[in-house]
Protein backbone atom coordinates (compact mmCIF):
# COMPACT_ATOMS: atom_id res chain seq x y z
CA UNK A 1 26.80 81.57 68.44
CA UNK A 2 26.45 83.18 71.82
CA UNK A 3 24.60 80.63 73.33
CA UNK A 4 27.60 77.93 72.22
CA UNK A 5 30.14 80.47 73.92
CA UNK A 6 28.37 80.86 77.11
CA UNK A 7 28.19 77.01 77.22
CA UNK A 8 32.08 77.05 76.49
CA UNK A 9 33.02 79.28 79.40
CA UNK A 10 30.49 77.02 82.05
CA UNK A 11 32.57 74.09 81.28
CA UNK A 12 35.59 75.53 80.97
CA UNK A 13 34.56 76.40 84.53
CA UNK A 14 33.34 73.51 86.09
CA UNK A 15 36.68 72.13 84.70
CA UNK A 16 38.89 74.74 86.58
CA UNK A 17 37.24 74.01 90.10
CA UNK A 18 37.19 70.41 89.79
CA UNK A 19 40.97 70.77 89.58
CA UNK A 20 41.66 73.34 92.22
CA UNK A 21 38.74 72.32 94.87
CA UNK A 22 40.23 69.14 96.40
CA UNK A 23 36.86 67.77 97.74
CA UNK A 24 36.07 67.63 94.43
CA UNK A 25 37.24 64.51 92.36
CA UNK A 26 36.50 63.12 89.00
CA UNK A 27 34.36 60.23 88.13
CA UNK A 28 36.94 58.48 86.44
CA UNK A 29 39.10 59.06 89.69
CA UNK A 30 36.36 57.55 91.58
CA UNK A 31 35.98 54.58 89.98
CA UNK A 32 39.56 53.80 90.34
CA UNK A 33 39.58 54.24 94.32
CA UNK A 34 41.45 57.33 94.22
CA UNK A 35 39.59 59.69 95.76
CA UNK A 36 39.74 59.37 99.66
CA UNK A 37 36.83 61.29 101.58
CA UNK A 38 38.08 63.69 104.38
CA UNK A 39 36.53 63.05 107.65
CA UNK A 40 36.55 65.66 110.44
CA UNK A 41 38.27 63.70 113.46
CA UNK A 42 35.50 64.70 116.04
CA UNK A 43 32.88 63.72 113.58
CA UNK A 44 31.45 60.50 114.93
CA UNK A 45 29.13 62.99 117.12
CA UNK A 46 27.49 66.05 115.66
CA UNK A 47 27.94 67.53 119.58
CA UNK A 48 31.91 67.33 118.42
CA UNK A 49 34.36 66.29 121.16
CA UNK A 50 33.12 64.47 124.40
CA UNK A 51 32.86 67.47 126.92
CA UNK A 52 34.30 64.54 129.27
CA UNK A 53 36.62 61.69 129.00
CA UNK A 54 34.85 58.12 130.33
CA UNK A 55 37.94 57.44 132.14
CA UNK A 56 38.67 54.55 134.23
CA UNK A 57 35.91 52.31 134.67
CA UNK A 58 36.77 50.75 137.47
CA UNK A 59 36.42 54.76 139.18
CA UNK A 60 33.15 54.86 138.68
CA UNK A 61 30.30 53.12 141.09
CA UNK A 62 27.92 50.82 139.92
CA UNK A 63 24.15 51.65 140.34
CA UNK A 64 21.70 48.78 142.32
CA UNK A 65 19.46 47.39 139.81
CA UNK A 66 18.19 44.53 142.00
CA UNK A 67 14.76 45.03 143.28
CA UNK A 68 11.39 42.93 143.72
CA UNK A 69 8.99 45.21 141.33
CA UNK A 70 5.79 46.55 143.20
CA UNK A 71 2.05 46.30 142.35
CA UNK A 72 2.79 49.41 140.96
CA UNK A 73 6.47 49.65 139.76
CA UNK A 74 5.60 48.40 135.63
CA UNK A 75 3.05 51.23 135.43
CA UNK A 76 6.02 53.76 135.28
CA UNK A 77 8.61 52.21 133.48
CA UNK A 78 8.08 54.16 130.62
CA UNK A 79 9.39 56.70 133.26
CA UNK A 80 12.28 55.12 134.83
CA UNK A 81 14.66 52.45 133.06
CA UNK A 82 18.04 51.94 132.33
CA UNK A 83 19.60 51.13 129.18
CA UNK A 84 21.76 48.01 128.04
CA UNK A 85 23.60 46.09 125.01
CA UNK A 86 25.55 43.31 125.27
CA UNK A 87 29.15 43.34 123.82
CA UNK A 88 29.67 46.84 124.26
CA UNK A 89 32.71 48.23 126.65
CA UNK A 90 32.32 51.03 129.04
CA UNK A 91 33.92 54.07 126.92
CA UNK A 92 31.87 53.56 123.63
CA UNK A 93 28.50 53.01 126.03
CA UNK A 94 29.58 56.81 127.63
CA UNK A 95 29.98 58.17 124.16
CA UNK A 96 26.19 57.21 122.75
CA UNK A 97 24.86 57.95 126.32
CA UNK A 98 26.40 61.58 125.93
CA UNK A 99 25.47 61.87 122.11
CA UNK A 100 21.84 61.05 122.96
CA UNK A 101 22.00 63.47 125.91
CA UNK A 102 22.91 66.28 123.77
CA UNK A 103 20.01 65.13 121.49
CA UNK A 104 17.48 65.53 124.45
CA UNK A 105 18.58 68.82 126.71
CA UNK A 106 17.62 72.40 126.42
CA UNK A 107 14.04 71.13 124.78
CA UNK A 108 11.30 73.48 124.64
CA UNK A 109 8.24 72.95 126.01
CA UNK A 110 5.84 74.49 122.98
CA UNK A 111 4.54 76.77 125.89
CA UNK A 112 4.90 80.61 124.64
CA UNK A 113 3.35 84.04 125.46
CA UNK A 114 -0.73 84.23 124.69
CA UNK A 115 -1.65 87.88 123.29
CA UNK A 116 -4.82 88.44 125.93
CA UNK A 117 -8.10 88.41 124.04
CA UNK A 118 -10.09 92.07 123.43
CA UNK A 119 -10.42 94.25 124.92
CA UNK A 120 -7.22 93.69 126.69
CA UNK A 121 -5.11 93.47 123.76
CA UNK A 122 -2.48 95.60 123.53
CA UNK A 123 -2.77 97.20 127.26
CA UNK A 124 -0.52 97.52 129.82
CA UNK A 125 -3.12 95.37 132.00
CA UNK A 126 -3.06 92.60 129.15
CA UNK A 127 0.24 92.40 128.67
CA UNK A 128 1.02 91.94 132.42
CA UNK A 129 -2.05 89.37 132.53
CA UNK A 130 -0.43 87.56 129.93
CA UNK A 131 2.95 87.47 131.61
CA UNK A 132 1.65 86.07 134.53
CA UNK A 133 -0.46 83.68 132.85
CA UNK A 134 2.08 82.35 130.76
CA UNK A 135 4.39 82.31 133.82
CA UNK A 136 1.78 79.86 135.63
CA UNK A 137 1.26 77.47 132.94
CA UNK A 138 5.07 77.08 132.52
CA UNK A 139 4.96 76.52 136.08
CA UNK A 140 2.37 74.04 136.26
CA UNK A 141 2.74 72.29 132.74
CA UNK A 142 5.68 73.43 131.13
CA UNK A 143 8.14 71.36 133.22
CA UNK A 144 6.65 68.11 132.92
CA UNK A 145 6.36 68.50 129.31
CA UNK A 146 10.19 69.07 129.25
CA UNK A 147 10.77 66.15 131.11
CA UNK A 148 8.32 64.07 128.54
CA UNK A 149 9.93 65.43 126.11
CA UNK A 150 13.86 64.28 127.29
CA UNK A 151 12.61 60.71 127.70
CA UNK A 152 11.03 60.49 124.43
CA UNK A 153 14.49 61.25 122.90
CA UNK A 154 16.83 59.28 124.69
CA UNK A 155 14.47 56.36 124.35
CA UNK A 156 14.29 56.67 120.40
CA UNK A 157 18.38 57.84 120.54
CA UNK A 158 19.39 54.69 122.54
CA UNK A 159 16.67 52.37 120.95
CA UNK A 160 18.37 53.80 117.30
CA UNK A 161 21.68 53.00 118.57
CA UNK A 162 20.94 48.94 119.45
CA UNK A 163 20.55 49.53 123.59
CA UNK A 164 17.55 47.19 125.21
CA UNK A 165 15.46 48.81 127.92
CA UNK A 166 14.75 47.43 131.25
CA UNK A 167 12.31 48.72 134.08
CA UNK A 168 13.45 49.94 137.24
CA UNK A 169 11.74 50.93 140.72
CA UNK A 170 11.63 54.80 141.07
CA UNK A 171 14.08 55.27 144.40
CA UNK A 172 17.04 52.76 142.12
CA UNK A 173 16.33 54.62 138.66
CA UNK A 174 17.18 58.30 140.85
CA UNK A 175 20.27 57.23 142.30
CA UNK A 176 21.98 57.42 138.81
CA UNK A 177 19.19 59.42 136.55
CA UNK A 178 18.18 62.86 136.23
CA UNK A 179 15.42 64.83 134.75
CA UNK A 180 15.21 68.40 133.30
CA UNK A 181 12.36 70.29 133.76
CA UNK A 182 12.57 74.31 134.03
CA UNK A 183 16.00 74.46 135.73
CA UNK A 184 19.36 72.14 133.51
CA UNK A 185 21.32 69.88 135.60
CA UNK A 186 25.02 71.46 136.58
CA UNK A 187 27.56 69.74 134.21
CA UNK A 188 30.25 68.43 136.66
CA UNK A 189 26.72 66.36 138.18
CA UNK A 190 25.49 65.42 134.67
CA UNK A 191 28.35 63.86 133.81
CA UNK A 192 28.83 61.84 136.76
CA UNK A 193 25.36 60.34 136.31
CA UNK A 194 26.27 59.82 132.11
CA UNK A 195 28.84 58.20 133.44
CA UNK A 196 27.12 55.27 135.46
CA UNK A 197 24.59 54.80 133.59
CA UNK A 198 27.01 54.41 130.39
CA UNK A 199 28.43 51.46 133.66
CA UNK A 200 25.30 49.96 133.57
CA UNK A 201 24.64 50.31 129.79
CA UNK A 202 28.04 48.26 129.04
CA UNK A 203 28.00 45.82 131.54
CA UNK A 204 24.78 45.16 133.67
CA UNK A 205 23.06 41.74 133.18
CA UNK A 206 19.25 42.36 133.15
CA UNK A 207 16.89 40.40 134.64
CA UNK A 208 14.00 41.24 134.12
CA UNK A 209 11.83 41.59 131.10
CA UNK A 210 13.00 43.96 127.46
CA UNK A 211 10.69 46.81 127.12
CA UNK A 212 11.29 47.87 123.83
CA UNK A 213 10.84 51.84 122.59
């Protein structure tokens, strides 16, 4: 008998916050189509709101992408590239650009603090070593990694969202990229550069060859 009333009181329960919860609907309601599914308006990007409008695309300058590639230039375009797919305008190119961004800044490089082996553990002397030490590999490691790290992102972010990839030389790809190493990129620059390259993601015609991820 007690078992039968505690099951009594779980569905009377249940019952209660399907009808006060309103994200909460019945199957029956489902079925029929009733139930509508609230979206948060800035949900298309889990960053929210663009931190800046794409504006006017005739205001902004499109990059040089013409060049005659070097002995050298394909060995580093998995380093510098630009990003394109056809049939897409200029504001919805900004917006994946930006989404993808957010994906790959403020990465860490997997470099941390080292606890000095005996007998230095735990001194004064090995804690100071171990400062410095992990202040030099940071230094000489850490900031590459970072910027390894923000290209493997945006590659698999764009590459996700349908964009091609195209090799550039080094001196075009700087004029509208960035990297992030130890020290961010100011945010009135970084979205000035977004914004170009979100130019050149909408409306460049490639000529070279796709590169894939």
């Amino acid at each position: 008998m007690e078992y039968h009333g505690v099951a009594r009181r779980a569905c009377a329960a249940l019952t209660a916050a399907a009808l006060v919860l309103p994200g909460i609907a019945t199957a029956q309601e489902q079925a029929q189509g009733q139930a509508t599914p609230v979206y948060l308006e800035d949900s298309g990007s889990p960053f929210g709101r663009l931190p800046a409008e794409a504006g006017d695309a005739a205001a902004v300058e499109m990059p040089k992408l013409d060049f005659t590639p070097s002995a050298t230039d394909p060995d580093n375009y998995d380093k510098y590239y630009y990003f394109v797919r056809s049939g897409t305008d200029f504001e919805t190119a900004y917006a994946d650009i930006v989404e993808c961004d957010g994906y790959a800044r403020g990465l860490a490089s997997g470099i941390s603090y080292t606890q000095p082996p005996y007998p230095y553990a735990g001194t004064m002397a090995g804690a100071v070593g171990g400062a410095i030490g992990t202040a030099m590999a940071m230094a000489i490691f850490g900031s590459a990694e970072k910027r390894r790290l923000r290209r493997v992102n945006m590659r698999q972010c764009m590459n996700f969202k349908g964009y091609a990839r195209y090799g550039l030389s080094k001196e075009l790809w700087q004029e509208f990229h960035f990297e992030e190493g130890l020290s961010d990129m100011p945010e009135s620059r970084r979205f000035d550069y977004l914004k170009r390259q979100a130019l050149v993601a909408a409306t460049a015609q490639p000529q070279g060859e796709e590169l894939g991820l």
